[in-house]
C-alpha atoms as a PDB file:
ATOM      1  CA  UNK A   1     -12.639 -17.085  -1.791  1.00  0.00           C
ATOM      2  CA  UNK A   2     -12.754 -15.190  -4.518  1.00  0.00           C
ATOM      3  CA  UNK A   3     -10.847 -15.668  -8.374  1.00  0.00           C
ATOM      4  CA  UNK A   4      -9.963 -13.074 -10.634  1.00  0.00           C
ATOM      5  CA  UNK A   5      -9.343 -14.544 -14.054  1.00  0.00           C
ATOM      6  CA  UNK A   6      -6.278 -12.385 -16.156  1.00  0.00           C
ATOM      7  CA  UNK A   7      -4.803 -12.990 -19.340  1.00  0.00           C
ATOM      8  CA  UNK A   8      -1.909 -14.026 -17.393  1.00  0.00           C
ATOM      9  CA  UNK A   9      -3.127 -16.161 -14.807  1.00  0.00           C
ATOM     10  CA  UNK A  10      -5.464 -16.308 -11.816  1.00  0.00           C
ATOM     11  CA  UNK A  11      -5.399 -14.157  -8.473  1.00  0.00           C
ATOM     12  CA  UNK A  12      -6.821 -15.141  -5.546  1.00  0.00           C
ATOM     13  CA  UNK A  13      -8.143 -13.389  -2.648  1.00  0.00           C
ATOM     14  CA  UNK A  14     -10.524 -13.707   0.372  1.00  0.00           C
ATOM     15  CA  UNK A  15     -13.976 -12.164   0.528  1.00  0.00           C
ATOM     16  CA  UNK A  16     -15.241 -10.772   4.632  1.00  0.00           C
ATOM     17  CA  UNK A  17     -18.907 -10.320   4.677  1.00  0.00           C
ATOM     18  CA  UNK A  18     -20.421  -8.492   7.629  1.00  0.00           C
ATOM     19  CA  UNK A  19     -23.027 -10.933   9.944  1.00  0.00           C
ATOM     20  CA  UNK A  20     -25.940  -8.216   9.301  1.00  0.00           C
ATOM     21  CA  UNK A  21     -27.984  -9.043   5.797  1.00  0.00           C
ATOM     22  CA  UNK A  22     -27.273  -7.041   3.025  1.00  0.00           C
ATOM     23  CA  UNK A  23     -26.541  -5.493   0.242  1.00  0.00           C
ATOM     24  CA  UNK A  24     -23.019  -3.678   1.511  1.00  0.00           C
ATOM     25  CA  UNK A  25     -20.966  -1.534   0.659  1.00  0.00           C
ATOM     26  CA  UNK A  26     -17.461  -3.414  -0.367  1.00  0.00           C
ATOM     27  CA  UNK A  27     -14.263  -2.224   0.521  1.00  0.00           C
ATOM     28  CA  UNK A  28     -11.161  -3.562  -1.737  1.00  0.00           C
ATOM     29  CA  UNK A  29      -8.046  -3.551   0.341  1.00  0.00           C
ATOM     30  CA  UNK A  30      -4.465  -3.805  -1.263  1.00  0.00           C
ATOM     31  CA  UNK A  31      -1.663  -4.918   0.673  1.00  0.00           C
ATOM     32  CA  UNK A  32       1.920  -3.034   0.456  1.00  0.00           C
ATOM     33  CA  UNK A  33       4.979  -3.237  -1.053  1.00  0.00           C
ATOM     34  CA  UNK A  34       7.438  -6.215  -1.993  1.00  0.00           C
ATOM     35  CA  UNK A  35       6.210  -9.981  -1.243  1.00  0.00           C
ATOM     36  CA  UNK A  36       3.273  -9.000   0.964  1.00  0.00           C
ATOM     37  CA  UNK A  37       0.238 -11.549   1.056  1.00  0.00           C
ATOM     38  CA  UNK A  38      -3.409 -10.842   1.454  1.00  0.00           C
ATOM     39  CA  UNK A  39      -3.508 -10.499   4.692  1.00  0.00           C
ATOM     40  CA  UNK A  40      -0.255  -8.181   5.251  1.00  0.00           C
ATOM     41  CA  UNK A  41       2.575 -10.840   5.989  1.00  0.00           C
ATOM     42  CA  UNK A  42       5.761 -10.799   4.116  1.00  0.00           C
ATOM     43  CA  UNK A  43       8.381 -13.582   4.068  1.00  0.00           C
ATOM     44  CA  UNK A  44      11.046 -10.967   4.636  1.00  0.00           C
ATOM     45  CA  UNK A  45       9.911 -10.895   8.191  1.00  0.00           C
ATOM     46  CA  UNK A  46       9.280 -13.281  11.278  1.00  0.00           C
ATOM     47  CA  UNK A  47       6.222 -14.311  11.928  1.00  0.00           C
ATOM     48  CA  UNK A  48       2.876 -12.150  10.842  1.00  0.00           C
ATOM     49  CA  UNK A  49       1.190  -8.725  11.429  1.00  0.00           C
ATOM     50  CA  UNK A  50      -2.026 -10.104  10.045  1.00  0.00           C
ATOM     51  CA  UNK A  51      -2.770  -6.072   9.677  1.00  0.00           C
ATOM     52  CA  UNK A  52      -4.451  -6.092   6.781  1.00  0.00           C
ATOM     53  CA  UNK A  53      -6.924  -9.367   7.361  1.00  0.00           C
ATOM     54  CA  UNK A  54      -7.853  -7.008  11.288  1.00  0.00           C
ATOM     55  CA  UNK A  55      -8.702  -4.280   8.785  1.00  0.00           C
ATOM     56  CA  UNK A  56     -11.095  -6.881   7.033  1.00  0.00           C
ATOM     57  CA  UNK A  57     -12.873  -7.694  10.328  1.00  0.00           C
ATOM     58  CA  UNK A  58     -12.976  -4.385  11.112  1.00  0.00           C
ATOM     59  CA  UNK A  59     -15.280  -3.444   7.878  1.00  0.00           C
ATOM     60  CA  UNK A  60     -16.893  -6.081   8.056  1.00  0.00           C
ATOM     61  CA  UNK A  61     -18.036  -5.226  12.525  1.00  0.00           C
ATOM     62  CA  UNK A  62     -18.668  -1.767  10.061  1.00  0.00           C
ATOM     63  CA  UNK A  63     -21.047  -3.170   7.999  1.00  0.00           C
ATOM     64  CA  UNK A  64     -18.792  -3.229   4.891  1.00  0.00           C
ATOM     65  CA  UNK A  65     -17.935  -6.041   3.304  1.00  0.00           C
ATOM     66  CA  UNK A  66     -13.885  -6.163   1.532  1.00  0.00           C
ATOM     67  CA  UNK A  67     -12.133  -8.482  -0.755  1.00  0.00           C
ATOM     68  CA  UNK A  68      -8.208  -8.708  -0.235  1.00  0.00           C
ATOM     69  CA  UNK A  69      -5.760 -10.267  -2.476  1.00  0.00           C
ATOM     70  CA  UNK A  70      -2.822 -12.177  -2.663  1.00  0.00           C
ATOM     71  CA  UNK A  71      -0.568 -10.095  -5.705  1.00  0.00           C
ATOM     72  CA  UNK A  72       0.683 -11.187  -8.467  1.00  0.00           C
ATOM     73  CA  UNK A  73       3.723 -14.367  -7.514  1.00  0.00           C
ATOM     74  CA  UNK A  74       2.700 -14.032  -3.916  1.00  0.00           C
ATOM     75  CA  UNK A  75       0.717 -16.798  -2.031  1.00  0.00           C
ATOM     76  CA  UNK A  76      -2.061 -18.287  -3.991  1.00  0.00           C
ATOM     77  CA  UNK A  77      -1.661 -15.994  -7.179  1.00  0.00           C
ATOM     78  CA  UNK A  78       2.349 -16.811  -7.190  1.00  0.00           C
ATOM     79  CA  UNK A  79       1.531 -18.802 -10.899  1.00  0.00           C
ATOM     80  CA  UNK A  80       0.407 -15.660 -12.171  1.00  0.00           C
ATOM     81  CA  UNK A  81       3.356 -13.600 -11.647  1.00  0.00           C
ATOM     82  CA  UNK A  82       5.696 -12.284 -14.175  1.00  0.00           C
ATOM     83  CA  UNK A  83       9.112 -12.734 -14.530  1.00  0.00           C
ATOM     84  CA  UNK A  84      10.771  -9.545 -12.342  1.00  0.00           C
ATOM     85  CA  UNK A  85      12.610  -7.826 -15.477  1.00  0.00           C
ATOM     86  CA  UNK A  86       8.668  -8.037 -17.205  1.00  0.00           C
ATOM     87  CA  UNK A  87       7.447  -6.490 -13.575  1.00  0.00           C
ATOM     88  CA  UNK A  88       5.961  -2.446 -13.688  1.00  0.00           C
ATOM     89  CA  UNK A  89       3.983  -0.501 -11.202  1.00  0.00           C
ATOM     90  CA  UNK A  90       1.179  -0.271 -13.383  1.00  0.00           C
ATOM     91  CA  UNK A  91       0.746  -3.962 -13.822  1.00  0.00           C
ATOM     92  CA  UNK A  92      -0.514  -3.750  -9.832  1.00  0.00           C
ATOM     93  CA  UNK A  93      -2.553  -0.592 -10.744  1.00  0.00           C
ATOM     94  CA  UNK A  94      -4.472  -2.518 -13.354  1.00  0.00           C
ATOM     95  CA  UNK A  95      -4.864  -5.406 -11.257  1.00  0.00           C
ATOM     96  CA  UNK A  96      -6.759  -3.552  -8.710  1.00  0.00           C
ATOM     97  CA  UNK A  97      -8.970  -2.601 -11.656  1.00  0.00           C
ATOM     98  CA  UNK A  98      -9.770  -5.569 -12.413  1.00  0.00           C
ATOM     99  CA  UNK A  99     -10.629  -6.779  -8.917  1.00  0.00           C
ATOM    100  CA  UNK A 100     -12.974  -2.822  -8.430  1.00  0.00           C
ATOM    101  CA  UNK A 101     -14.468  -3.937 -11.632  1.00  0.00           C
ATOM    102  CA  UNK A 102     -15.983  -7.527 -10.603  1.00  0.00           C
ATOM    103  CA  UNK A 103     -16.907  -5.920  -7.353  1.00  0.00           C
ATOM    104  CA  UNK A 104     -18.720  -3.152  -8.664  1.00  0.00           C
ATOM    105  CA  UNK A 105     -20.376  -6.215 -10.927  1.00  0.00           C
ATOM    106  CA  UNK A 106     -21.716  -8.074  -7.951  1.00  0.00           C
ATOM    107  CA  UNK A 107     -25.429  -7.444  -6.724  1.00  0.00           C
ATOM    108  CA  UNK A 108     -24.114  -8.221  -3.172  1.00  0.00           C
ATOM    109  CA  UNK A 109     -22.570  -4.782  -2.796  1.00  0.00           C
ATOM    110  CA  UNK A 110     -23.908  -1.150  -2.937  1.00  0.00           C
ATOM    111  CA  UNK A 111     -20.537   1.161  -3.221  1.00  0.00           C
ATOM    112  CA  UNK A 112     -17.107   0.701  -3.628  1.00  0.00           C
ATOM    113  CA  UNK A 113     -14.164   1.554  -1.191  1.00  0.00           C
ATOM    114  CA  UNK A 114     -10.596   1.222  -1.606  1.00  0.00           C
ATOM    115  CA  UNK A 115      -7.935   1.003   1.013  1.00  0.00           C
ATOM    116  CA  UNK A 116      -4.428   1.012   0.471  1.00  0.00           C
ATOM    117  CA  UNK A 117      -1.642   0.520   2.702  1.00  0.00           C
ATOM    118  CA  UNK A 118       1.664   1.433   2.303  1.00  0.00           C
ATOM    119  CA  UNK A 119       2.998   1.362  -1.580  1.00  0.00           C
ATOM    120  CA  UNK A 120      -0.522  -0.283  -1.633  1.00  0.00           C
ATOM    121  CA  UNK A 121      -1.948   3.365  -1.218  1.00  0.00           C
ATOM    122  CA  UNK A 122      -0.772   4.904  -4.316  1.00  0.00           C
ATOM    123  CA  UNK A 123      -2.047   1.841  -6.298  1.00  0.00           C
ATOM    124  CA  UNK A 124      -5.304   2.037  -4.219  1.00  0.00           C
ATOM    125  CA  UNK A 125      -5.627   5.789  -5.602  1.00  0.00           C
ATOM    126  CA  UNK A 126      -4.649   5.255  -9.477  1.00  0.00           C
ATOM    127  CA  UNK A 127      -7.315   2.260  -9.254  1.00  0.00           C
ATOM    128  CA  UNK A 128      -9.847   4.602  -7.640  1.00  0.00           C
ATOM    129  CA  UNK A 129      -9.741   6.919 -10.004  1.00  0.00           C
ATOM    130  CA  UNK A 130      -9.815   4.414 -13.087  1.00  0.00           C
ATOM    131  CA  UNK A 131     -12.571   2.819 -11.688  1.00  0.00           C
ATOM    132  CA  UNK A 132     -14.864   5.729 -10.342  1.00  0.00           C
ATOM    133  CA  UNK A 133     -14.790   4.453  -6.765  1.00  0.00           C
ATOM    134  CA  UNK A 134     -17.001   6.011  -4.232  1.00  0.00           C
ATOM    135  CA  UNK A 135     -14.058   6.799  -1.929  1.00  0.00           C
ATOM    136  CA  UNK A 136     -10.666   6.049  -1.037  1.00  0.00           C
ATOM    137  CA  UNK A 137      -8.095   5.439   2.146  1.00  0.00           C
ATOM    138  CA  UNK A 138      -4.268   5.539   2.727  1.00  0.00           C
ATOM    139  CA  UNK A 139      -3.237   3.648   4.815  1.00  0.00           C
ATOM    140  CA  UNK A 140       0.351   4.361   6.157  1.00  0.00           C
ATOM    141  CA  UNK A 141       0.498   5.974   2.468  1.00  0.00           C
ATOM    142  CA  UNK A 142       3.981   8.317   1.251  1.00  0.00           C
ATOM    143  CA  UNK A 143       2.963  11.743   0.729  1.00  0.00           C
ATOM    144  CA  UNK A 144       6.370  12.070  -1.996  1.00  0.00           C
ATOM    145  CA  UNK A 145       7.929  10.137  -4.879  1.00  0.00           C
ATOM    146  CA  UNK A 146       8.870   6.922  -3.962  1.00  0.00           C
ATOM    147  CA  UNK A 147      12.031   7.933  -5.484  1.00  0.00           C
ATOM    148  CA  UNK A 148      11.907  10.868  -2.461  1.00  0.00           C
ATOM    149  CA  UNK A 149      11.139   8.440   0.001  1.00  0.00           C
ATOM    150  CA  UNK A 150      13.806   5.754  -0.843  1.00  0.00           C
ATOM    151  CA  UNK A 151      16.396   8.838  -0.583  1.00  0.00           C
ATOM    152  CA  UNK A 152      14.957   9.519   2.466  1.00  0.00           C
ATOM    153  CA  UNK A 153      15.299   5.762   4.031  1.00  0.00           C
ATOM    154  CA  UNK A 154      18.753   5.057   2.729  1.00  0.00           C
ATOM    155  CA  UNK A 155      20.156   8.689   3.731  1.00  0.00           C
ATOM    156  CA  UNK A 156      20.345   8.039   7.191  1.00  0.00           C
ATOM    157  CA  UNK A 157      21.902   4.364   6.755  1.00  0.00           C
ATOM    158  CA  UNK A 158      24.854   5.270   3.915  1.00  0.00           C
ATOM    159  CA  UNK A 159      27.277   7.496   4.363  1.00  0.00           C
ATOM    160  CA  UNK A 160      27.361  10.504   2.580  1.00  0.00           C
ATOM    161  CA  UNK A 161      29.962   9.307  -0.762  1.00  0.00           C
ATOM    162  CA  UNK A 162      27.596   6.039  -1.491  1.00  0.00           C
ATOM    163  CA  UNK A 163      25.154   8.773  -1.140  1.00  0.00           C
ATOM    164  CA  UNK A 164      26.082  10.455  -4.350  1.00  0.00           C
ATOM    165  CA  UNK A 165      26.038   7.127  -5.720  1.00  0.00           C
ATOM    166  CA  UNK A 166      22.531   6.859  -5.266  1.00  0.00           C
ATOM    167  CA  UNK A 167      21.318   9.869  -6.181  1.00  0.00           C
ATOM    168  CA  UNK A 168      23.205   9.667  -9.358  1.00  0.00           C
ATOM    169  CA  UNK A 169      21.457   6.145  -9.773  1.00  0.00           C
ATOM    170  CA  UNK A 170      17.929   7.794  -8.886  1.00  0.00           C
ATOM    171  CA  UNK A 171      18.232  10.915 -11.273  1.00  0.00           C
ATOM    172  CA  UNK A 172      18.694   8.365 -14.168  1.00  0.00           C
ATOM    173  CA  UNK A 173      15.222   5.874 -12.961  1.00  0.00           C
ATOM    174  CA  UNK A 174      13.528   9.230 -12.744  1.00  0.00           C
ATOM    175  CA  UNK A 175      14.195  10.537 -16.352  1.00  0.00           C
ATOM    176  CA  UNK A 176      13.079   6.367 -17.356  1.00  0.00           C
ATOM    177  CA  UNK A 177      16.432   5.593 -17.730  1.00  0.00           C
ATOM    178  CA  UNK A 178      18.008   2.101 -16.348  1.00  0.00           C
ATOM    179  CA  UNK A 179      21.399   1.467 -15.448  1.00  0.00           C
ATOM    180  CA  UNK A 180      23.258  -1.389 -16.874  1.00  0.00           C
ATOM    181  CA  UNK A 181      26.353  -0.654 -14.159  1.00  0.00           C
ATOM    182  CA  UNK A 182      25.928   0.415 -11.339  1.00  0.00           C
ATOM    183  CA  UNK A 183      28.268   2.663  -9.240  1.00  0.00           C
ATOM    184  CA  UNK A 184      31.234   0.782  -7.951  1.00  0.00           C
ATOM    185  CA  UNK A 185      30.382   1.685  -3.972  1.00  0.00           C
ATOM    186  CA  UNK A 186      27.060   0.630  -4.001  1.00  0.00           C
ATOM    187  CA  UNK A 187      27.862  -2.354  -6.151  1.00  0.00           C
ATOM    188  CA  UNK A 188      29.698  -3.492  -3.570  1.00  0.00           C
ATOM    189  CA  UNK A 189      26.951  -3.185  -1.040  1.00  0.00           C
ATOM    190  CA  UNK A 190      24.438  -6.209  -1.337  1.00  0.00           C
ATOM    191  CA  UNK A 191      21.528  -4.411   0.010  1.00  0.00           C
ATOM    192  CA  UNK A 192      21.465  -1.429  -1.840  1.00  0.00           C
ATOM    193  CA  UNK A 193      23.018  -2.606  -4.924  1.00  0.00           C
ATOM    194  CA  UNK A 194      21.807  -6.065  -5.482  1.00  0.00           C
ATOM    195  CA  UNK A 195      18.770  -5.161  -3.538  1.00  0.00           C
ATOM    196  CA  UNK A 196      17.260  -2.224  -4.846  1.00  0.00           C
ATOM    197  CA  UNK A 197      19.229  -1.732  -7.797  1.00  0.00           C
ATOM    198  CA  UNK A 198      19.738  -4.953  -9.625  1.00  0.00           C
ATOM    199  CA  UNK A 199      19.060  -4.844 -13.132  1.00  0.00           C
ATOM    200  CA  UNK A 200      16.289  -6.590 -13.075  1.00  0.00           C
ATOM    201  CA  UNK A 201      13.942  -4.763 -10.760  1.00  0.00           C
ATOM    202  CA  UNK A 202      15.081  -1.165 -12.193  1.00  0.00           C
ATOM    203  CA  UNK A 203      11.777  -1.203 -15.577  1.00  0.00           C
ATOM    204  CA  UNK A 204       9.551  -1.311 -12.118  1.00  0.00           C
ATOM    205  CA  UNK A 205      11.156   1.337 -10.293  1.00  0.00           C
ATOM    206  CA  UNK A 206      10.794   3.563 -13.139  1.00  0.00           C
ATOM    207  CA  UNK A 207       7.554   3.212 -13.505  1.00  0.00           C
ATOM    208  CA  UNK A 208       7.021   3.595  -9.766  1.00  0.00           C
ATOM    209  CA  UNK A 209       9.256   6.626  -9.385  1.00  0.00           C
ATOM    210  CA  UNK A 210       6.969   8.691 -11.934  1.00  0.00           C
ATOM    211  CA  UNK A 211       4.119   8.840  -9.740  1.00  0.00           C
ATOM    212  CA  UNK A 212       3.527  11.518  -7.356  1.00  0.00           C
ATOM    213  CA  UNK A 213       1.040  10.457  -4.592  1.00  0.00           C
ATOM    214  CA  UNK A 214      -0.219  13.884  -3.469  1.00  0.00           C
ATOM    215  CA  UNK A 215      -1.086  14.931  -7.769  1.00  0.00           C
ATOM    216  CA  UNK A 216      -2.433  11.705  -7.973  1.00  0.00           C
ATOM    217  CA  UNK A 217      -4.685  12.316  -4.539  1.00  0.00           C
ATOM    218  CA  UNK A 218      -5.441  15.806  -5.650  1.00  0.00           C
ATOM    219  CA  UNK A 219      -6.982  14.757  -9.195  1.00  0.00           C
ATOM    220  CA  UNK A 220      -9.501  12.433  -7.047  1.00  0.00           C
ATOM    221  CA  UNK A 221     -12.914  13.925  -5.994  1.00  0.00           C
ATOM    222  CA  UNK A 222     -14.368  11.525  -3.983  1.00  0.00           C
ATOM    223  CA  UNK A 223     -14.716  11.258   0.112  1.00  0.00           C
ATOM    224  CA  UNK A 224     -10.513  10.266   1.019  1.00  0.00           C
ATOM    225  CA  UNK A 225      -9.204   9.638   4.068  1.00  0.00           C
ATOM    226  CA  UNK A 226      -5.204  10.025   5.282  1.00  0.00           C
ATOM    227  CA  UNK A 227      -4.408   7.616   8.153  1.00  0.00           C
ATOM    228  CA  UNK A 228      -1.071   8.575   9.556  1.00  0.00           C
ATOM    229  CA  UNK A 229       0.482   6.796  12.817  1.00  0.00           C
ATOM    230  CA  UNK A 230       3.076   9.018  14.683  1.00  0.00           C
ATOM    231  CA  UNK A 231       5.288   6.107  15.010  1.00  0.00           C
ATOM    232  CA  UNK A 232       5.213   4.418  11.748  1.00  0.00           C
ATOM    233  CA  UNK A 233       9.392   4.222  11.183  1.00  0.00           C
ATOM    234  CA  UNK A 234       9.022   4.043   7.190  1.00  0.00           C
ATOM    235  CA  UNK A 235       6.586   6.717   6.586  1.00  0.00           C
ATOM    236  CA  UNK A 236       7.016  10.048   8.745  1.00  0.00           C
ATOM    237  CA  UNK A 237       3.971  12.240   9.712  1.00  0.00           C
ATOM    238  CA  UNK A 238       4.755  15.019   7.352  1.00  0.00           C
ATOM    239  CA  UNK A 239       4.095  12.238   4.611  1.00  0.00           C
ATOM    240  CA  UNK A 240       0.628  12.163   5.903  1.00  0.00           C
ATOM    241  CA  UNK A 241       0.008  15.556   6.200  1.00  0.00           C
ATOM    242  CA  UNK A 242       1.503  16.790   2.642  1.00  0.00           C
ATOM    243  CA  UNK A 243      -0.711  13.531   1.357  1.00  0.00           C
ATOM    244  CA  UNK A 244      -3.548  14.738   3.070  1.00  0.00           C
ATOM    245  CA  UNK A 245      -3.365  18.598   2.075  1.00  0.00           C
ATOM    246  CA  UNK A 246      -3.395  17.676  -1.260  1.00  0.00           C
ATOM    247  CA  UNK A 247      -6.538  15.955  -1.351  1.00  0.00           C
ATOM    248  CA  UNK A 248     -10.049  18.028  -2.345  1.00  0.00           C
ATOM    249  CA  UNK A 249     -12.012  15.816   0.169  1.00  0.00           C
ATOM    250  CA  UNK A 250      -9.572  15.021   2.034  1.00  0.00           C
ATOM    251  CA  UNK A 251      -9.220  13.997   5.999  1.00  0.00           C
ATOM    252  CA  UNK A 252      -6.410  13.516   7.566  1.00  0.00           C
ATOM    253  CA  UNK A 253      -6.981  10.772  10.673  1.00  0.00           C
ATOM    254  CA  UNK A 254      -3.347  11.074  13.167  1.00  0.00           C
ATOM    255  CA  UNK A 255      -3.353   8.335  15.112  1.00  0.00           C
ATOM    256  CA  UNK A 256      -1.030   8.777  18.591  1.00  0.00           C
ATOM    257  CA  UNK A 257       1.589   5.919  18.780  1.00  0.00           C
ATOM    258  CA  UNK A 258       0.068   3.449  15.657  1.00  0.00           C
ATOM    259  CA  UNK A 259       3.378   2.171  13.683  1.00  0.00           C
ATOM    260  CA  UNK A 260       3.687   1.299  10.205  1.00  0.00           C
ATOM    261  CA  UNK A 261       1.530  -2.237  10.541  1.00  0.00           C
ATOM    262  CA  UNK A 262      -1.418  -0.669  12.023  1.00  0.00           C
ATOM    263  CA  UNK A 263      -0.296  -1.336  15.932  1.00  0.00           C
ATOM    264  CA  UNK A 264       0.560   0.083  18.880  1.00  0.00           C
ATOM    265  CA  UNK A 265       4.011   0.611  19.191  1.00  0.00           C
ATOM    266  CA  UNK A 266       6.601   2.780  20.708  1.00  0.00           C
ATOM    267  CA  UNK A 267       9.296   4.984  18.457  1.00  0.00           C
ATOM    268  CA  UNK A 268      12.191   2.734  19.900  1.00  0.00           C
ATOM    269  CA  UNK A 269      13.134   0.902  16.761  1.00  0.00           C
ATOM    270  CA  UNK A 270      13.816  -2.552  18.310  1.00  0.00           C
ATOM    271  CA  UNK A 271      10.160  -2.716  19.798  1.00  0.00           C
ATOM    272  CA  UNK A 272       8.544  -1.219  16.992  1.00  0.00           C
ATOM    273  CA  UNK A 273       9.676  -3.830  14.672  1.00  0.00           C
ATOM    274  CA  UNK A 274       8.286  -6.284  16.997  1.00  0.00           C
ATOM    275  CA  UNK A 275       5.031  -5.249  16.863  1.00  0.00           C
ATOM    276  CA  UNK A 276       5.812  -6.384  12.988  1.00  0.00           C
ATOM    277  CA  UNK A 277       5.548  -9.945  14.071  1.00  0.00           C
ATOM    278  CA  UNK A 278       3.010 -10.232  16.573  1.00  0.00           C
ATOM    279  CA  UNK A 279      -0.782 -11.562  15.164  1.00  0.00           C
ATOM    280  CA  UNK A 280      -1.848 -10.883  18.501  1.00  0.00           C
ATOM    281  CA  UNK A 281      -1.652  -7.112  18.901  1.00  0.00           C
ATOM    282  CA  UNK A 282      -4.699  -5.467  18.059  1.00  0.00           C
ATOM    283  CA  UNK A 283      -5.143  -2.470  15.407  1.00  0.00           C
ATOM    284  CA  UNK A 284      -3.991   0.432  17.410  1.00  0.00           C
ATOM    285  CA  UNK A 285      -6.582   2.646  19.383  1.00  0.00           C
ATOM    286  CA  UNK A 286      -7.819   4.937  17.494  1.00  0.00           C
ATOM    287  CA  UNK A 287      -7.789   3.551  14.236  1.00  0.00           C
ATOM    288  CA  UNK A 288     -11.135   1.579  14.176  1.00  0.00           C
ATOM    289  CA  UNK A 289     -12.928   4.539  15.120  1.00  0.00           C
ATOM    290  CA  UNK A 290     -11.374   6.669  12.193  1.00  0.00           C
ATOM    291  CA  UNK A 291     -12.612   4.485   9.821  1.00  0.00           C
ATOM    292  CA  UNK A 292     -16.009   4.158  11.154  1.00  0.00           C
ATOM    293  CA  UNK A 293     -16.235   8.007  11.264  1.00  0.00           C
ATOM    294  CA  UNK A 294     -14.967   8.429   7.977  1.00  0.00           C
ATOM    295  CA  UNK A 295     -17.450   5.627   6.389  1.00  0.00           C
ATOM    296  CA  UNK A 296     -20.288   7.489   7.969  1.00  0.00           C
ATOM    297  CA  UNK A 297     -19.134  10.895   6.776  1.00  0.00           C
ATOM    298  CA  UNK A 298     -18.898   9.655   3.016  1.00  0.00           C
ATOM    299  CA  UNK A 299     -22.249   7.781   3.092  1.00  0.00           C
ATOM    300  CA  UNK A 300     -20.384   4.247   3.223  1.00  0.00           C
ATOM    301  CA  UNK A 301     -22.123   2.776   6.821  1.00  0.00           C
ATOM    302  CA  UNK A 302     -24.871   0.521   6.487  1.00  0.00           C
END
């Protein structure tokens, strides 16, 4: 284990060392959006993934050692967390700071890496860049505005008046405005407005919704690698590639059939989600092999 004292509290995460002696190069992995633990469980969902603790073992059969963490309220750092209206984006961005900064601190390691999957991505990349990392990888990553994306996901759930609601609500977070009533459709629907929407969680969004991942991507010039599954159901392909093209340094690693969670899983909704809850599925096919690749490429394998 490993403790990152704050201002604000303690965060905890766990430290993977390869078997081989080292020094290593360390890999700092951050885990993806909303109450999402260490090792890439949520309580919103049955069960566990456990993606991002097989992308741990995976390093570490590499030859690269990673630290992943529990956020800020979730699992072991939940007395650290802030109350949600006191919540921003950039809270998580200088949290992975802190963690690059005690790694790059500790004699055990050689090099620093950062994954991100997921919302996880875009804070991976701000940190990276802050912190002079050696090189960087999305994981699952959106290639837009999360503001973009979120249009994109509820589109194709609402119909097309609470819609307009939205958008009107989104124009307003984008410009760093909040919204102290909301629209009287989407009020009415608890999972959009109570949600997404609620007072309360609206300072984070707009300090989420300024950030575009592909200018942020572009600015870094250091190895980066785009990992894109064809099935993922939350972030389409042609987030990956626009991510990807971006990039100076950029490779973009497609990976046939991986869904959002890093398995194997088929574009049929019901059995893609499953895959969401299953420890037992591997990382999909292809993925392993990307990374090791990519390490090699940027000077990162032992």
């Amino acid at each position: 284990m490993m403790i990152l004292d704050t201002p604000t509290g303690r965060l905890y995460g766990t430290l993977e060392l390869p078997a081989t002696p080292g020094p290593f190069p360390v890999a700092l992995i951050i885990a993806g959006s909303g109450p999402t633990d260490r090792d890439g469980n949520t309580a919103l969902l049955p069960g566990r993934n456990d993606a991002m603790k097989l992308v741990a073992e995976a390093l570490a059969g590499a030859g690269v050692a990673s630290l992943r963490y529990d956020k800020r309220g979730i699992g072991e750092s939940r007395d650290a967390g802030f109350e949600e209206a006191d919540l921003t984006f950039d809270q998580a961005v200088d949290d992975a700071v802190r963690w690059l900064r005690m790694l790059e601190d500790d004699a055990r390691f050689t090099g620093t890496l950062v994954v991100g999957h997921s919302e996880g991505s875009l804070v991976g990349m701000l940190a990276a860049g802050r912190a002079e990392a050696s090189a960087f990888v999305s994981l699952e990553g959106a290639g837009r505005p999360a503001a973009d994306v979120l249009r994109s996901q509820l589109r194709v759930q609402l119909p097309a008046e609470l819609m307009d609601e939205v958008d009107a609500v989104v124009r307003d977070l984008e410009t760093g405005r909040t919204v102290a009533t909301l629209p009287p459709g989407i009020a009415a629907v608890p999972q959009v407005g109570q949600a997404l929407f609620r007072q309360s969680v609206q300072p984070y969004l707009v300090s989420w919704f300024r950030h575009d991942p592909a200018l942020v991507l572009a600015a870094l010039d250091i190895p980066s690698l785009v990992v894109q599954g064809t099935t993922d159901l939350q972030v389409p392909v042609e987030d990956g590639e626009r991510l990807a093209a971006a990039g100076k340094r950029t490779t973009l690693a497609r990976i046939e059939g991986m869904n959002h969670v890093l398995k194997a899983a088929p574009a049929e909704r019901d059995a893609n989600l499953a895959a969401y809850s299953d420890p037992a599925l591997p990382l999909a096919p292809g993925l392993v092999e990307a990374l090791r690749g990519f390490l090699a490429g940027a000077g990162l394998a032992p």
